[in-house]
C-alpha atoms as a PDB file:
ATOM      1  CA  UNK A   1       0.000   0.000   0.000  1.00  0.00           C
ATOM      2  CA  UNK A   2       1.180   3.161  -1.435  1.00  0.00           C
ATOM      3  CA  UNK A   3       1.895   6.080   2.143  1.00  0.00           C
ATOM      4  CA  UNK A   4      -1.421   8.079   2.578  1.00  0.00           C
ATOM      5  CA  UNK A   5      -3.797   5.736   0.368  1.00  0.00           C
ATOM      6  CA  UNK A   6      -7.075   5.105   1.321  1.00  0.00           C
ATOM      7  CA  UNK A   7      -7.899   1.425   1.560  1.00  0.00           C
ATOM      8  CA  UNK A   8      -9.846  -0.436  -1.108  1.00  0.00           C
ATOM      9  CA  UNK A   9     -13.571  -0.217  -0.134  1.00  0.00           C
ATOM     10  CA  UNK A  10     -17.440  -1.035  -1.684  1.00  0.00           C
ATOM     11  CA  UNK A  11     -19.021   2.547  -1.196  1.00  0.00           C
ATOM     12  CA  UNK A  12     -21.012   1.526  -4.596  1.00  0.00           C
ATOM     13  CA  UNK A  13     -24.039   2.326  -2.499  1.00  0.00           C
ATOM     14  CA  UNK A  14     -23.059   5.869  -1.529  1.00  0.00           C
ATOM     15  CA  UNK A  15     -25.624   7.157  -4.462  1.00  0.00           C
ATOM     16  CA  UNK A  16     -27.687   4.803  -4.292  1.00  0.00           C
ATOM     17  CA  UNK A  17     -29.630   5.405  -1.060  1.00  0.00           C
ATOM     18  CA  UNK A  18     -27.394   3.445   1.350  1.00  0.00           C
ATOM     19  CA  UNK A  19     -26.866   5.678   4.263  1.00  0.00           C
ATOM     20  CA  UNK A  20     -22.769   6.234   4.555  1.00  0.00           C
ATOM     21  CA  UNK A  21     -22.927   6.498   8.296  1.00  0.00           C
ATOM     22  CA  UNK A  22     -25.398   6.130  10.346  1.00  0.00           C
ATOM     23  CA  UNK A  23     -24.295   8.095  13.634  1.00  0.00           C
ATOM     24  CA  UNK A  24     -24.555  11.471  12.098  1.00  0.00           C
ATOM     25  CA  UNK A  25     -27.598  11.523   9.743  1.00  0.00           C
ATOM     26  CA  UNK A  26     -27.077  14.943   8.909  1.00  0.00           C
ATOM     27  CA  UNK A  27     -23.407  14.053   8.092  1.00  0.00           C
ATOM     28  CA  UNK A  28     -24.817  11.030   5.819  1.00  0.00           C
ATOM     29  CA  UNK A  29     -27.337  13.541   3.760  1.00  0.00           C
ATOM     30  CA  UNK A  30     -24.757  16.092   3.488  1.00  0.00           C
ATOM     31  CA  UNK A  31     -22.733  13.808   0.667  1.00  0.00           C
ATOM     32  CA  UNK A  32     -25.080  11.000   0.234  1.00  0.00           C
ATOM     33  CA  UNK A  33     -26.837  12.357  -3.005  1.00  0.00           C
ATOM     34  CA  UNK A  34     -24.180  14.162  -3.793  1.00  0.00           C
ATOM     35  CA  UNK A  35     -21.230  11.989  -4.376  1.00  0.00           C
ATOM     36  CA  UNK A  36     -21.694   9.615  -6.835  1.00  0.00           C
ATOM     37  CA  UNK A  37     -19.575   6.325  -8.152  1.00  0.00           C
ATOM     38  CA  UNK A  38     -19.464   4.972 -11.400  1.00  0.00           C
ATOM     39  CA  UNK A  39     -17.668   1.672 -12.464  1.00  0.00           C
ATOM     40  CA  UNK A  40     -16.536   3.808 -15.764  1.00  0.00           C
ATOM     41  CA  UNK A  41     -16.380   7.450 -14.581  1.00  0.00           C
ATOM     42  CA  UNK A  42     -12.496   8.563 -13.122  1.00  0.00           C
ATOM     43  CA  UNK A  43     -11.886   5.071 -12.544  1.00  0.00           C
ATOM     44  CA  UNK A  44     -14.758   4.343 -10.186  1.00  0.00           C
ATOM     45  CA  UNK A  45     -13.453   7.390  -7.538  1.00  0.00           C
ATOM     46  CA  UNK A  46     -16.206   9.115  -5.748  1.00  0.00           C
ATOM     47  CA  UNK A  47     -17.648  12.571  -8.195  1.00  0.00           C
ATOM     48  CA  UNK A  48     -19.795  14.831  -7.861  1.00  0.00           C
ATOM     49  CA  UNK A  49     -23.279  14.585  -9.042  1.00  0.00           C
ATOM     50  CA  UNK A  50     -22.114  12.248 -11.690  1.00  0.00           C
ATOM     51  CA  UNK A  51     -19.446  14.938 -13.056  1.00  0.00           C
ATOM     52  CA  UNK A  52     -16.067  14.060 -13.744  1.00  0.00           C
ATOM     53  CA  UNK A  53     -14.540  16.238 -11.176  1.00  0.00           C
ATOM     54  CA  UNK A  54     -13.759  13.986  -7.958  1.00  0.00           C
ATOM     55  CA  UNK A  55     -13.833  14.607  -4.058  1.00  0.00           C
ATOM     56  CA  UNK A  56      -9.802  14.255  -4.517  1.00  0.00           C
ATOM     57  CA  UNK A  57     -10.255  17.066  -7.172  1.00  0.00           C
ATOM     58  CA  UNK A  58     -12.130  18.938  -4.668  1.00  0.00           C
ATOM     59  CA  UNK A  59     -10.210  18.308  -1.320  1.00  0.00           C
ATOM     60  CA  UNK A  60      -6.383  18.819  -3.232  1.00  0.00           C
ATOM     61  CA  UNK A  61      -7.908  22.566  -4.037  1.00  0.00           C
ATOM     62  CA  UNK A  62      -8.605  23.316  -0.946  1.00  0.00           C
ATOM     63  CA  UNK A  63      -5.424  21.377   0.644  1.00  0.00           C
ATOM     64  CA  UNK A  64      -3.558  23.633  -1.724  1.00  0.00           C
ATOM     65  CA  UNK A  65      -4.959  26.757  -0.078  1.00  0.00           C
ATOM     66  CA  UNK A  66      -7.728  27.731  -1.787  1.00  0.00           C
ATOM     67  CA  UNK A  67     -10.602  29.034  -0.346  1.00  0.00           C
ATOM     68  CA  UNK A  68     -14.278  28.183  -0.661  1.00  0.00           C
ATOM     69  CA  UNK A  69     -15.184  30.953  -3.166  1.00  0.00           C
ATOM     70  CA  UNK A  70     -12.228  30.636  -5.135  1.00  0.00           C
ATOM     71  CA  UNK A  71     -12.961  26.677  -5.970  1.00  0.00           C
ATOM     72  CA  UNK A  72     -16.720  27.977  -7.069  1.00  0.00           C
ATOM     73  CA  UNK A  73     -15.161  31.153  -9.091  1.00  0.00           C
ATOM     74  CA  UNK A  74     -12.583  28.051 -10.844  1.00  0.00           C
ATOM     75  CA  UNK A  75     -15.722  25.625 -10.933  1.00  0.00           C
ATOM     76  CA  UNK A  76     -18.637  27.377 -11.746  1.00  0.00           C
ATOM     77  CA  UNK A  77     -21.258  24.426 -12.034  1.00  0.00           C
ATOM     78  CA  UNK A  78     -20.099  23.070  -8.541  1.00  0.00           C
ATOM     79  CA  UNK A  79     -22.027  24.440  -5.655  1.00  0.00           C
ATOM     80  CA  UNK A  80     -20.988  25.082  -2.081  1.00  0.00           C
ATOM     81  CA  UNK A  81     -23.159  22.459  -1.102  1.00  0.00           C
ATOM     82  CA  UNK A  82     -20.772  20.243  -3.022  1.00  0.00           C
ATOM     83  CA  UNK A  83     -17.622  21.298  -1.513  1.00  0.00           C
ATOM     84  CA  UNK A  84     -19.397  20.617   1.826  1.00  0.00           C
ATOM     85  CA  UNK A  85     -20.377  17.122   0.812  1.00  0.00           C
ATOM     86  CA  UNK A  86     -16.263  16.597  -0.088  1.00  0.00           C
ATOM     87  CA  UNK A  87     -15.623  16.968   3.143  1.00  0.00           C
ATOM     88  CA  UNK A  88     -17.864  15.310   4.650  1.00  0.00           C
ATOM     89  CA  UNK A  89     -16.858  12.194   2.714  1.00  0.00           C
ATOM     90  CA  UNK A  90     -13.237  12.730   3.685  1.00  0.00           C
ATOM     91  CA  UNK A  91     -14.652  13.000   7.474  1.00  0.00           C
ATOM     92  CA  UNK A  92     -16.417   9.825   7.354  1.00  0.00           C
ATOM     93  CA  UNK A  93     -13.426   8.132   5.520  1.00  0.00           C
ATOM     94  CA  UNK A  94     -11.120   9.486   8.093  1.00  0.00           C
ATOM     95  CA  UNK A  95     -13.765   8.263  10.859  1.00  0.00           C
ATOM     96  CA  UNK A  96     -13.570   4.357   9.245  1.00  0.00           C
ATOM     97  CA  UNK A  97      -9.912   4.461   9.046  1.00  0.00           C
ATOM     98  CA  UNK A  98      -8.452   1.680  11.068  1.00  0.00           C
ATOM     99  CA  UNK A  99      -4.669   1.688  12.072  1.00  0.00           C
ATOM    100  CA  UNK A 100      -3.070  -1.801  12.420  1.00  0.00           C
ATOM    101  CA  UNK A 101      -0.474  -2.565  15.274  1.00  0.00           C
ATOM    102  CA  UNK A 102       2.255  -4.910  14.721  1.00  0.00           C
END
């Protein structure tokens, strides 16, 4: 496993009306409809309302510095409902993460 990847998981469901999470409904609706995965769209990574721009896409912007506004001045059709949903799916990801001792 490559540092910093994310390990291989089914989230087919995401957009498909299986709740993420459960603990934080309001988490769960934030991204649920929102991020979408496709078998043949960006290699199956979780998009954005069935867009090709991915939550990585998303998240690297804003890792990179920019703010809010200026991702939806670069990305017109994206909302900031979507950018919220991006990190919400990072959050729960983050949550799920499991760290093996040896």
């Amino acid at each position: 496993m490559v540092p910093y990847e994310m390990p291989v998981r089914e989230v087919v469901g995401v957009n498909q009306g299986t709740p993420a999470i459960k603990e934080n409904e309001s988490m769960s609706q934030a991204y649920q409809e929102i991020i979408t995965i496709e078998p043949g769209k960006r290699g199956g990574k979780p998009c954005i309302r069935g867009m090709r721009v991915t939550v990585y896409d998303v998240l690297s912007y804003l890792a990179a510095g920019m703010t809010h506004a200026e991702v939806l001045d670069d990305f017109p059709y994206l909302t900031e409902e979507d950018i919220l949903a991006c990190l919400s799916y990072a959050a729960d990801r983050e949550r799920q993460t499991m760290v093996g001792h040896s």
